[in-house]
C-alpha atoms as a PDB file:
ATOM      1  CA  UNK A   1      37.912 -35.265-112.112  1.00  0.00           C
ATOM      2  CA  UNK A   2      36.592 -36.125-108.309  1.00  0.00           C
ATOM      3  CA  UNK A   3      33.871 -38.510-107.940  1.00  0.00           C
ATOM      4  CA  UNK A   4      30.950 -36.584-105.909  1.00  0.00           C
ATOM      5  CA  UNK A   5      29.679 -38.664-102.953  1.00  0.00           C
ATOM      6  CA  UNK A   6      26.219 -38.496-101.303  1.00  0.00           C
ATOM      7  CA  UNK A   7      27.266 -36.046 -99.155  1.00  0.00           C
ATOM      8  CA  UNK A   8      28.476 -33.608-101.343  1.00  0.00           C
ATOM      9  CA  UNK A   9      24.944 -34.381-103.177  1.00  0.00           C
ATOM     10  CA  UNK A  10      23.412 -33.304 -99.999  1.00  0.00           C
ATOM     11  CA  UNK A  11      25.226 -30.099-100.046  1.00  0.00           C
ATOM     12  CA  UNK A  12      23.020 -29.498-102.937  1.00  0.00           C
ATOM     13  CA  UNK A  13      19.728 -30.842-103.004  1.00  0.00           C
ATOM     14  CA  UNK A  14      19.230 -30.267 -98.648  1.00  0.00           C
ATOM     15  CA  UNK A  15      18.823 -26.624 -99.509  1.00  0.00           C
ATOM     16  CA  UNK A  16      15.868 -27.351-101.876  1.00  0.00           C
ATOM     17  CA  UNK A  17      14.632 -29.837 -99.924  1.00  0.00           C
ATOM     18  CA  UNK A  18      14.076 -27.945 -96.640  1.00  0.00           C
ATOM     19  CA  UNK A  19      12.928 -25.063 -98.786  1.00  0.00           C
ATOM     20  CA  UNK A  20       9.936 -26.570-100.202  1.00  0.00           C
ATOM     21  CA  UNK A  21       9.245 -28.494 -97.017  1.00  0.00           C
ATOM     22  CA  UNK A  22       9.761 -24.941 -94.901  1.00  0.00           C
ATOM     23  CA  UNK A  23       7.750 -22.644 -97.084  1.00  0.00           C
ATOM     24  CA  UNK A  24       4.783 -25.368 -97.106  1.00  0.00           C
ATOM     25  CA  UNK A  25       4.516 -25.241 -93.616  1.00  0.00           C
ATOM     26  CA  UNK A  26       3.972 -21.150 -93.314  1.00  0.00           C
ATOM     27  CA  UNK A  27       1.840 -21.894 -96.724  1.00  0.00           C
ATOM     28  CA  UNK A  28      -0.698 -24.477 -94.119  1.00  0.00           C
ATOM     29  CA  UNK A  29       0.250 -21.833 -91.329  1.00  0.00           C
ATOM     30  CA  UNK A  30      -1.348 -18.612 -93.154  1.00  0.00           C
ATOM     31  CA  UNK A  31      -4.672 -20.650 -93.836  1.00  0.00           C
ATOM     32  CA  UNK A  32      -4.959 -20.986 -89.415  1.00  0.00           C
ATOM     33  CA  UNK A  33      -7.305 -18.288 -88.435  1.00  0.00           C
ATOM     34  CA  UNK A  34      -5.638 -18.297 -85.154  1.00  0.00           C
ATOM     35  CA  UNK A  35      -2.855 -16.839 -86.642  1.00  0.00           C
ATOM     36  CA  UNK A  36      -4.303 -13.927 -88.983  1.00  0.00           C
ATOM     37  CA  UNK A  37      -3.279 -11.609 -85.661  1.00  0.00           C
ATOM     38  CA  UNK A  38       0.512 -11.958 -86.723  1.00  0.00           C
ATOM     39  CA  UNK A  39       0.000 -11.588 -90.442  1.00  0.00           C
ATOM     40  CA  UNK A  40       1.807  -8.219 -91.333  1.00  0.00           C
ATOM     41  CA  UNK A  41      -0.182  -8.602 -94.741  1.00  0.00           C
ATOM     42  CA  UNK A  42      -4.182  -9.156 -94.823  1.00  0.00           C
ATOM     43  CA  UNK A  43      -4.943 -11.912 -97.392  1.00  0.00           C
ATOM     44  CA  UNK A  44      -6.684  -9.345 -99.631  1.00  0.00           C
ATOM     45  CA  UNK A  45      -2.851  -7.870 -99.795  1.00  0.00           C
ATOM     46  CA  UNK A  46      -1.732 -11.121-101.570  1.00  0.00           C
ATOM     47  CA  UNK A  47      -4.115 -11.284-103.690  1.00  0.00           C
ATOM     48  CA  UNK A  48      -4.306  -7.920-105.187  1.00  0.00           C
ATOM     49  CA  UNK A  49      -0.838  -6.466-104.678  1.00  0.00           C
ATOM     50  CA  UNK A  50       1.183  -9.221-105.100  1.00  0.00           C
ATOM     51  CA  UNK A  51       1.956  -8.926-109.480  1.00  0.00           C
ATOM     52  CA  UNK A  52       3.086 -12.423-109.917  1.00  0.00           C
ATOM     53  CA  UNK A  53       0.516 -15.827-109.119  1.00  0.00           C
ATOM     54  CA  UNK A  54       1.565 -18.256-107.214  1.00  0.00           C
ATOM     55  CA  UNK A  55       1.916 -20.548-110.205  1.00  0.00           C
ATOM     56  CA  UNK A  56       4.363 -17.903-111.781  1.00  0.00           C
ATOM     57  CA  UNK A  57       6.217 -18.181-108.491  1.00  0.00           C
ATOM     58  CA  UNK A  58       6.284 -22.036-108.127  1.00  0.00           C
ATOM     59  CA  UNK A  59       7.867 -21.837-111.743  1.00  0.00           C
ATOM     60  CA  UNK A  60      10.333 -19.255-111.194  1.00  0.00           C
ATOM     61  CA  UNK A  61      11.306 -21.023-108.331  1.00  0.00           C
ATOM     62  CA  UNK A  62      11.901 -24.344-109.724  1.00  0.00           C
ATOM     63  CA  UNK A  63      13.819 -23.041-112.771  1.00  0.00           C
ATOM     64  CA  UNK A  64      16.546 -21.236-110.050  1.00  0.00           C
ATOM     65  CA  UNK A  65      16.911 -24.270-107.771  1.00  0.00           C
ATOM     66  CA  UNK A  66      17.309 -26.371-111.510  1.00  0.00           C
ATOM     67  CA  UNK A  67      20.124 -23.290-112.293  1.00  0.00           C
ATOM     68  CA  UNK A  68      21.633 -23.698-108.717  1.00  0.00           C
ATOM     69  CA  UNK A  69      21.654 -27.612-108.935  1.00  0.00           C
ATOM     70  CA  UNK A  70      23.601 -27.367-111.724  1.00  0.00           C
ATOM     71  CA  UNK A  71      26.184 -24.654-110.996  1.00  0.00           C
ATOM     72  CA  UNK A  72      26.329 -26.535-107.192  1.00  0.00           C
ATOM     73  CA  UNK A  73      27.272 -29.748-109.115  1.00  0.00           C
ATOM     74  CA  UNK A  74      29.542 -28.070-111.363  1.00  0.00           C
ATOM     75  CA  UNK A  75      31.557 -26.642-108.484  1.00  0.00           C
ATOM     76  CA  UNK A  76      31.220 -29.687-106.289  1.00  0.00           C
ATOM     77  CA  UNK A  77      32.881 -31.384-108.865  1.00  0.00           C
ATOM     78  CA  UNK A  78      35.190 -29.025-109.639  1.00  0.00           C
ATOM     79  CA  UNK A  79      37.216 -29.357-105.891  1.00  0.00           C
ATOM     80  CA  UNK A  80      36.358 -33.201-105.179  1.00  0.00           C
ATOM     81  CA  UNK A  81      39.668 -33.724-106.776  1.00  0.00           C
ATOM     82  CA  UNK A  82      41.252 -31.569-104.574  1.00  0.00           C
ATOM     83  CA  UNK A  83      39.213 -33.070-101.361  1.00  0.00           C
ATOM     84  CA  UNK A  84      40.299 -36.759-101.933  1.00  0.00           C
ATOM     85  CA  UNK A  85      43.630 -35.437-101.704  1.00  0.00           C
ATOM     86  CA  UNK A  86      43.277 -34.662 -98.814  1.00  0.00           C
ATOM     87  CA  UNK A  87      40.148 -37.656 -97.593  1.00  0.00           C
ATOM     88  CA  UNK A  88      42.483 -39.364 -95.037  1.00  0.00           C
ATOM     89  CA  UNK A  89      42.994 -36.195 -92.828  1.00  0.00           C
ATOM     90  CA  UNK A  90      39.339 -35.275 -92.934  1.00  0.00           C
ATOM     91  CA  UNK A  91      38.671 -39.202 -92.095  1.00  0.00           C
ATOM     92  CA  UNK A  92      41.049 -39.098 -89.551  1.00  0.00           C
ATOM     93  CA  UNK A  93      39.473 -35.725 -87.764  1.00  0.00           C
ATOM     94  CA  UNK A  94      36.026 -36.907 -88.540  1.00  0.00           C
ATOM     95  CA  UNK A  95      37.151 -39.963 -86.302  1.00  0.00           C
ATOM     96  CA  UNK A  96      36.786 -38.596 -82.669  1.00  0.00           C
ATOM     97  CA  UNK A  97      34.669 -35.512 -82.161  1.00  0.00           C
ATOM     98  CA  UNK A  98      36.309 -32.869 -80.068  1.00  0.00           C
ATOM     99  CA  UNK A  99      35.360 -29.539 -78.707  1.00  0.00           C
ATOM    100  CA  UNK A 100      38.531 -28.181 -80.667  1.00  0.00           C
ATOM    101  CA  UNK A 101      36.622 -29.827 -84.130  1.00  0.00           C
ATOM    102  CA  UNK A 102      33.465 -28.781 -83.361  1.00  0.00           C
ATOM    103  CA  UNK A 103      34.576 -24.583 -82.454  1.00  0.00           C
ATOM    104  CA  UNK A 104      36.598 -25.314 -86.113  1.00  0.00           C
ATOM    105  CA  UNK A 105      33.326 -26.537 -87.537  1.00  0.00           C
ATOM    106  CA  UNK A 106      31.622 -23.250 -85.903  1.00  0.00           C
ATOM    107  CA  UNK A 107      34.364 -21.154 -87.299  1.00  0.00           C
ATOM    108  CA  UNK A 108      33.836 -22.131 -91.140  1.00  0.00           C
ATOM    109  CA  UNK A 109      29.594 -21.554 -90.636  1.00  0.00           C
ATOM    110  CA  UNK A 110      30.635 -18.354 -89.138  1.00  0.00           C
ATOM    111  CA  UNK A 111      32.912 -17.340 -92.484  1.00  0.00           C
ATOM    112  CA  UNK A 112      30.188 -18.770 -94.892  1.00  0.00           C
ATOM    113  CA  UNK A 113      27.893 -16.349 -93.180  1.00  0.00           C
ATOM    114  CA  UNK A 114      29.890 -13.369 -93.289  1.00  0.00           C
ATOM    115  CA  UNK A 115      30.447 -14.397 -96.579  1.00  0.00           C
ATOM    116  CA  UNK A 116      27.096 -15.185 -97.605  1.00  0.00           C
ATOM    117  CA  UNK A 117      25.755 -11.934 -96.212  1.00  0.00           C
ATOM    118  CA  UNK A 118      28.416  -9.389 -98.002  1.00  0.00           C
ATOM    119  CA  UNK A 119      27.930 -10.616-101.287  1.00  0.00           C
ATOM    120  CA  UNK A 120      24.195 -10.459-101.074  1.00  0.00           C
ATOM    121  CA  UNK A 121      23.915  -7.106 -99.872  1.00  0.00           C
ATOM    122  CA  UNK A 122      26.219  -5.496-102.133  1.00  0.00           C
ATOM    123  CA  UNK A 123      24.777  -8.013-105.045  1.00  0.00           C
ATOM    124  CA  UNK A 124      21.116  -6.670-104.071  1.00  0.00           C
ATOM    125  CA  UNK A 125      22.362  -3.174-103.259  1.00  0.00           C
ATOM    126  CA  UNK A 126      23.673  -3.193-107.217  1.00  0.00           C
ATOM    127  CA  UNK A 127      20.394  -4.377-108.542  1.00  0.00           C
ATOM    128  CA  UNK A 128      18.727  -1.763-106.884  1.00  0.00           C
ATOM    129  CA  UNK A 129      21.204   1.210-107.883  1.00  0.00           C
ATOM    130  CA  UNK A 130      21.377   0.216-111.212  1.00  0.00           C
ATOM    131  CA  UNK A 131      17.791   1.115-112.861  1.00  0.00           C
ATOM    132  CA  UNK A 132      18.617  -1.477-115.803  1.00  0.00           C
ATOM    133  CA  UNK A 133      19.529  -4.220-113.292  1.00  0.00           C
ATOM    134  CA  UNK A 134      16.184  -3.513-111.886  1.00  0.00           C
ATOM    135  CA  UNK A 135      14.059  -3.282-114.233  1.00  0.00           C
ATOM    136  CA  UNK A 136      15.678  -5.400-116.454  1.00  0.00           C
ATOM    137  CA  UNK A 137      16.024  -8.767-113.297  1.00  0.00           C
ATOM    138  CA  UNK A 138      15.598  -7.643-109.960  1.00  0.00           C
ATOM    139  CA  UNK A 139      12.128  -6.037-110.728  1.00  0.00           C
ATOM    140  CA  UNK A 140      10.689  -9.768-110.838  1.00  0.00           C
ATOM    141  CA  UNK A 141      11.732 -10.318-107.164  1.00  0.00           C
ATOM    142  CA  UNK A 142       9.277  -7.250-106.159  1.00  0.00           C
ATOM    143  CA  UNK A 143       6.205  -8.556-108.114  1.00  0.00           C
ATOM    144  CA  UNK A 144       5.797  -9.772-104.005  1.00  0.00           C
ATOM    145  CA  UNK A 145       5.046  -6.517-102.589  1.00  0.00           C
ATOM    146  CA  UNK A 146       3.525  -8.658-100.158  1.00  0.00           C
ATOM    147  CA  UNK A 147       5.529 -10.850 -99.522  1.00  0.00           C
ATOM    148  CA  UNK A 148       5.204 -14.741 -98.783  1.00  0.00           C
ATOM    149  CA  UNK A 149       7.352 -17.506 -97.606  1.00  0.00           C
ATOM    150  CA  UNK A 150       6.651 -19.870-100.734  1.00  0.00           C
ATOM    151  CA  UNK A 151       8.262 -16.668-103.095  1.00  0.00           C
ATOM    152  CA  UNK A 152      11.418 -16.625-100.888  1.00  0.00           C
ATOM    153  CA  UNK A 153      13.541 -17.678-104.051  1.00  0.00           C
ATOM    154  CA  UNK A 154      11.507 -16.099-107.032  1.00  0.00           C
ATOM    155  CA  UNK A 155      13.935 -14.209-108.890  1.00  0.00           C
ATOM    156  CA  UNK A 156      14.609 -13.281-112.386  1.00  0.00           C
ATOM    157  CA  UNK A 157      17.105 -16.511-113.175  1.00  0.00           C
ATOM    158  CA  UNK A 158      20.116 -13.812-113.890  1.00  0.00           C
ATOM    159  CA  UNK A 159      19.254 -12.490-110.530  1.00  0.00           C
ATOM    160  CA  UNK A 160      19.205 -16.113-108.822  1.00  0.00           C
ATOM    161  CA  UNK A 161      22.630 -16.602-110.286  1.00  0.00           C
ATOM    162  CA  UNK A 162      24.212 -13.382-109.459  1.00  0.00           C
ATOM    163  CA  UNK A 163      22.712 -12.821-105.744  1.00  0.00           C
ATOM    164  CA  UNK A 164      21.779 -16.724-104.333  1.00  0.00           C
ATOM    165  CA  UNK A 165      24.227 -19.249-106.441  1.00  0.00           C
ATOM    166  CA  UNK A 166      27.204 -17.387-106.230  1.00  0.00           C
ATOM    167  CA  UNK A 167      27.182 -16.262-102.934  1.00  0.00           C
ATOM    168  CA  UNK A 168      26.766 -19.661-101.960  1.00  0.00           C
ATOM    169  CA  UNK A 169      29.353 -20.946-104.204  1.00  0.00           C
ATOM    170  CA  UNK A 170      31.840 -17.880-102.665  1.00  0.00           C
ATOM    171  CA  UNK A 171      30.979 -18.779 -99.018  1.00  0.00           C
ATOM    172  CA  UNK A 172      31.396 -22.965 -99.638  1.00  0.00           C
ATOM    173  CA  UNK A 173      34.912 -22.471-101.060  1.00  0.00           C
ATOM    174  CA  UNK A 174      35.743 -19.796 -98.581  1.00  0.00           C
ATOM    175  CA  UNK A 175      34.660 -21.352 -95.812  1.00  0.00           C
ATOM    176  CA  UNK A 176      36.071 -24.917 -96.375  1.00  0.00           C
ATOM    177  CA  UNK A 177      33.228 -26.091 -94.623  1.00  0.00           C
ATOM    178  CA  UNK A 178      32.824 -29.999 -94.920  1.00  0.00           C
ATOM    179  CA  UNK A 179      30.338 -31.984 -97.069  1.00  0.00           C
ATOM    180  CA  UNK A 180      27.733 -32.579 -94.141  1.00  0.00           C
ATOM    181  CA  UNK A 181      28.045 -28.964 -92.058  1.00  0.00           C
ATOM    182  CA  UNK A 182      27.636 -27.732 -95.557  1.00  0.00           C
ATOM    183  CA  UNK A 183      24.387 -29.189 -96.331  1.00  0.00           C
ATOM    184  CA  UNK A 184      23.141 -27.936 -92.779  1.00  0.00           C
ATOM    185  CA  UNK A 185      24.454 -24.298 -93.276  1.00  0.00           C
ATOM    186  CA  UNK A 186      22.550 -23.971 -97.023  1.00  0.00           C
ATOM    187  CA  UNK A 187      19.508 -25.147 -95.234  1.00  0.00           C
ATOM    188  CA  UNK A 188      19.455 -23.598 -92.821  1.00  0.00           C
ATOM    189  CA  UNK A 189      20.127 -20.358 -95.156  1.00  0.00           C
ATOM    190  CA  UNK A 190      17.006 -21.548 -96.548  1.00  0.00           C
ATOM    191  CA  UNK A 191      14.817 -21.311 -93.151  1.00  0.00           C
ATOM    192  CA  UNK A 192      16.003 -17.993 -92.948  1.00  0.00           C
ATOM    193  CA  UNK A 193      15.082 -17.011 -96.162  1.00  0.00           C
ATOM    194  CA  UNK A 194      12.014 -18.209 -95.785  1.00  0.00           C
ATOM    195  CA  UNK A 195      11.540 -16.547 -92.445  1.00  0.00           C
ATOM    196  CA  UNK A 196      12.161 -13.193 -94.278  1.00  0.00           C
ATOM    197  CA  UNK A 197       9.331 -12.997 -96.644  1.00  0.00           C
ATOM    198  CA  UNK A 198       6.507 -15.558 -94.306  1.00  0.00           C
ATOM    199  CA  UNK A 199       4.796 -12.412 -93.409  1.00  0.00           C
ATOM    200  CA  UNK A 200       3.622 -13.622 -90.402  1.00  0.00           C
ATOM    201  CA  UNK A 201       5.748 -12.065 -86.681  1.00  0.00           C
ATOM    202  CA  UNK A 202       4.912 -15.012 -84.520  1.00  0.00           C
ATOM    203  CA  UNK A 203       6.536 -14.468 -81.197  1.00  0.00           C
ATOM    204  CA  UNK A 204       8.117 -17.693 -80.853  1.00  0.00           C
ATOM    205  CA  UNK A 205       9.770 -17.701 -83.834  1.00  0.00           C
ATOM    206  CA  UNK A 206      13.471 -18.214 -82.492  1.00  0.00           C
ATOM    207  CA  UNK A 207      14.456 -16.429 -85.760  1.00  0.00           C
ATOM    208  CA  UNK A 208      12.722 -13.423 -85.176  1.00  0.00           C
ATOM    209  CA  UNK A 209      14.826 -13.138 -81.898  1.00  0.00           C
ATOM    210  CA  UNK A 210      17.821 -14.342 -82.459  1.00  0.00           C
ATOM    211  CA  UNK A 211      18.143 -11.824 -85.752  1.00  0.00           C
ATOM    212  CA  UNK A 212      18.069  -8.541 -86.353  1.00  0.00           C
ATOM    213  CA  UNK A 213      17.616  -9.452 -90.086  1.00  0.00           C
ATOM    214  CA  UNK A 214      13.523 -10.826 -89.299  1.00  0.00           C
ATOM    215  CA  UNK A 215      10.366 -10.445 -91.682  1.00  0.00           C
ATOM    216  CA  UNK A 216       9.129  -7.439 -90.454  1.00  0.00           C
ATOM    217  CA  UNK A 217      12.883  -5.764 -90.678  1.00  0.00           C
ATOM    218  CA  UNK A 218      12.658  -7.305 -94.665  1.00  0.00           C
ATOM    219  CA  UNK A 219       9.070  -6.474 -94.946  1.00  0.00           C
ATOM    220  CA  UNK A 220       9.856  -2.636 -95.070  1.00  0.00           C
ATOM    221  CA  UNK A 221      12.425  -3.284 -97.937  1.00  0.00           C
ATOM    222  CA  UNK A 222       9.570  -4.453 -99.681  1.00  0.00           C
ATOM    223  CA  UNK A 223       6.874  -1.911 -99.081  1.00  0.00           C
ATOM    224  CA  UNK A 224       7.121   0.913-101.495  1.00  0.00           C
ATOM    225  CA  UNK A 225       9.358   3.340-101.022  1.00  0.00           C
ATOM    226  CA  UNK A 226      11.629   1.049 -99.054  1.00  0.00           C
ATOM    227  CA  UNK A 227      13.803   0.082-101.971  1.00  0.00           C
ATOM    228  CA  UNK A 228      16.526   1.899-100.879  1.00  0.00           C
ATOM    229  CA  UNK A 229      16.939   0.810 -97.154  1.00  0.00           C
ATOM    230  CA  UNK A 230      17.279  -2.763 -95.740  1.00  0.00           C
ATOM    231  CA  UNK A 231      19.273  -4.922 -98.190  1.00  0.00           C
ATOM    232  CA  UNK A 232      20.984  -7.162 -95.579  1.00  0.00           C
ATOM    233  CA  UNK A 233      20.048 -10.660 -96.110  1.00  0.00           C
ATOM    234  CA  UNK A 234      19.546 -13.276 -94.987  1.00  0.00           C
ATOM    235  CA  UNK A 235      21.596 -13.160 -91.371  1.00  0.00           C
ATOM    236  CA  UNK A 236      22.451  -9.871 -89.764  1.00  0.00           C
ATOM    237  CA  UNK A 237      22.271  -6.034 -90.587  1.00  0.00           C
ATOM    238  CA  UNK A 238      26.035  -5.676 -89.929  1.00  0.00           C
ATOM    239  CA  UNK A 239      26.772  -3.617 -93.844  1.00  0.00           C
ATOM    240  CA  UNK A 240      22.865  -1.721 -93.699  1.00  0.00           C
ATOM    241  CA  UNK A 241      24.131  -0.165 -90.400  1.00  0.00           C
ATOM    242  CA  UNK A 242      27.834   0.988 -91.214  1.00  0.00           C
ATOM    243  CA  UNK A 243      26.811   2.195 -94.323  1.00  0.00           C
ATOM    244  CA  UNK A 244      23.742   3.301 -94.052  1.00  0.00           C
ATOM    245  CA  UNK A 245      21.089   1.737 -95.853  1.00  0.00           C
ATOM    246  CA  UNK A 246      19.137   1.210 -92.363  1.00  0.00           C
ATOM    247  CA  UNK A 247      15.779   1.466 -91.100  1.00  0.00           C
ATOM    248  CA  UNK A 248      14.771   0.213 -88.163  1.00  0.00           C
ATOM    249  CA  UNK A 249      10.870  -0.979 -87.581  1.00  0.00           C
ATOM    250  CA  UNK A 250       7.810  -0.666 -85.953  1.00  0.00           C
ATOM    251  CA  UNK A 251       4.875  -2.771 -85.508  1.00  0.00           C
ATOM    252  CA  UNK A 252       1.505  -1.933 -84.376  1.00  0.00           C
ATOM    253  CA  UNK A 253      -2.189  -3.266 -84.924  1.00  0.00           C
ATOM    254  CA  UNK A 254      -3.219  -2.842 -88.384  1.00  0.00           C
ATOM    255  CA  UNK A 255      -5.909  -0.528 -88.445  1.00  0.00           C
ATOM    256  CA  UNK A 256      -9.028  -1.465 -89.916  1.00  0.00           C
ATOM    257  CA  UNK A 257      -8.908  -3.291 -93.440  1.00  0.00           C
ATOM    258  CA  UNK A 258     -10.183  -6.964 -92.381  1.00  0.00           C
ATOM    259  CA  UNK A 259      -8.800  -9.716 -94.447  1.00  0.00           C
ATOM    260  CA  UNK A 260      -7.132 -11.414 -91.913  1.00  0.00           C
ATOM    261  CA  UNK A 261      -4.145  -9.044 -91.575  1.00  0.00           C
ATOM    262  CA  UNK A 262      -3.217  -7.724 -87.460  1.00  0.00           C
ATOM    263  CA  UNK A 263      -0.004  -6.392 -87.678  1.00  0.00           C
ATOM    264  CA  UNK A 264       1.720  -3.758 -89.628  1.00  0.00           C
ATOM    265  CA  UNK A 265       5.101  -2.963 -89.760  1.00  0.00           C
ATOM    266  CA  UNK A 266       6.206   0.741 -90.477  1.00  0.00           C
ATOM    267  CA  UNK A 267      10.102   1.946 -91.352  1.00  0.00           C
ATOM    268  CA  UNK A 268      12.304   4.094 -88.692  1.00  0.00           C
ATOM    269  CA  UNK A 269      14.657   6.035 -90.551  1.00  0.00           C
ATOM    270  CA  UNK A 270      18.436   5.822 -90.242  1.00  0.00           C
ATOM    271  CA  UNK A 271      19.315   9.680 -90.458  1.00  0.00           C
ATOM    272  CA  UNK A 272      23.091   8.984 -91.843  1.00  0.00           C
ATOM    273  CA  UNK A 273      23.616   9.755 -95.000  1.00  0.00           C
ATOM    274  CA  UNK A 274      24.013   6.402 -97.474  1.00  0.00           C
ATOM    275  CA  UNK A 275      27.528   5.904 -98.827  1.00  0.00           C
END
């Protein structure tokens, strides 16, 4: 059995890392008046309509990423073998940068997302079609009908499993991404995450523009009613459009209601009919 080296430790604990680093940020952020104009939730929202605390969250949280650590070492350990096989090649390409190594290295990130993306939205379609699935593990998930960056990850652990660990798991192996690109594409799968359920539609948020697949787009999944449209997660809207799961999005000036909420965002319907 391989020996696991730092960097393949970093593969798995960069992820949880940026993730409570990230969400803490947008947890200082939504306390900055300035900012209640973006919010797409007043604060009222997350107190009252949210059916989980935030200490329930930070617990859920923390029991998936101790899951995930585990599985991620378990498969980490699992190919090492196979990887110091093959260690002199990847020293050797490792040993002069080229453009031809780094479009490779763009290639694999490109795979893991594809990856990463169809097994999460036919993992979270599942949960949702299934009415014991739901109620039974995905249900926990929706306690945030407001959602907030620091609840990201709170899932039922059978959930976390099924939708986050393996996903990640299938796009590592498929992708054959290296030790160090794969600790950068799990956190920055992380950011994203967390950029889906912040809550607040800054417009310099390169995320927001670069992706289809934003807060406000997630936000509607979220909002009742919206169960059934927008499971894409977390990178682009590719399988919500061909099949037809999607809604695009609005967002206007929340009207009235104080408790430092400005924006609201409001589903478009996809008129296709949902295969």
């Amino acid at each position: 059995m391989g020996f696991i080296s730092g960097e393949e430790l970093a593969v798995t604990l960069a992820p949880v890392a940026v993730y409570w680093l990230y969400s803490g940020i947008y947890e200082a952020l939504g306390s900055v008046r300035a900012l209640d104009r973006y919010r797409l939730h007043t604060r009222r929202d997350e107190e009252t309509k949210n059916m989980a605390s935030k200490k329930d969250v930070v617990k859920g949280v923390l029991l998936q990423q101790a899951i995930q650590i585990a599985i991620s070492l378990a498969v980490l350990k699992l190919t090492s073998e196979q990887d110091d096989v093959a260690g002199d090649v990847k020293m050797a390409g490792h040993a002069s940068t080229t453009a031809a190594a780094l479009l490779d290295v763009a290639a694999q990130f490109g795979v893991a997302m594809f990856v990463l993306d169809t097994w999460q939205y036919f993992m979270h379609r599942l949960m949702h079609s299934s009415r014991f699935m739901y109620r039974r593990f995905y249900s926990w998930h929706h306690r945030a009908v407001a959602p907030y960056a620091l609840a990201a990850q709170y899932n039922h652990p059978v959930d976390g499993v099924l939708t986050e660990t393996l996903s990640g798991a299938a796009a590592f192996l498929s992708s054959g991404l290296p030790p160090r690109a794969a600790a950068a594409f799990f956190a920055f799968a992380a950011v994203k995450g967390i950029d889906d359920h912040c809550g607040l539609l800054v417009p310099w948020n390169p995320l927001h523009a670069a992706f289809g697949n934003n807060t406000a787009y997630h936000d509607v999944h979220h909002q009742l009613g919206g169960g059934r449209r927008n499971f894409s997660q977390p990178f682009f809207v590719i399988w919500d459009r061909m099949l037809g799961t999607h809604a695009g999005y609005t967002v206007r000036k929340r009207n009235g209601g104080g408790g430092g909420g400005g924006l609201e965002a409001k589903a478009i319907e996809d008129r296709r009919v949902l295969l």
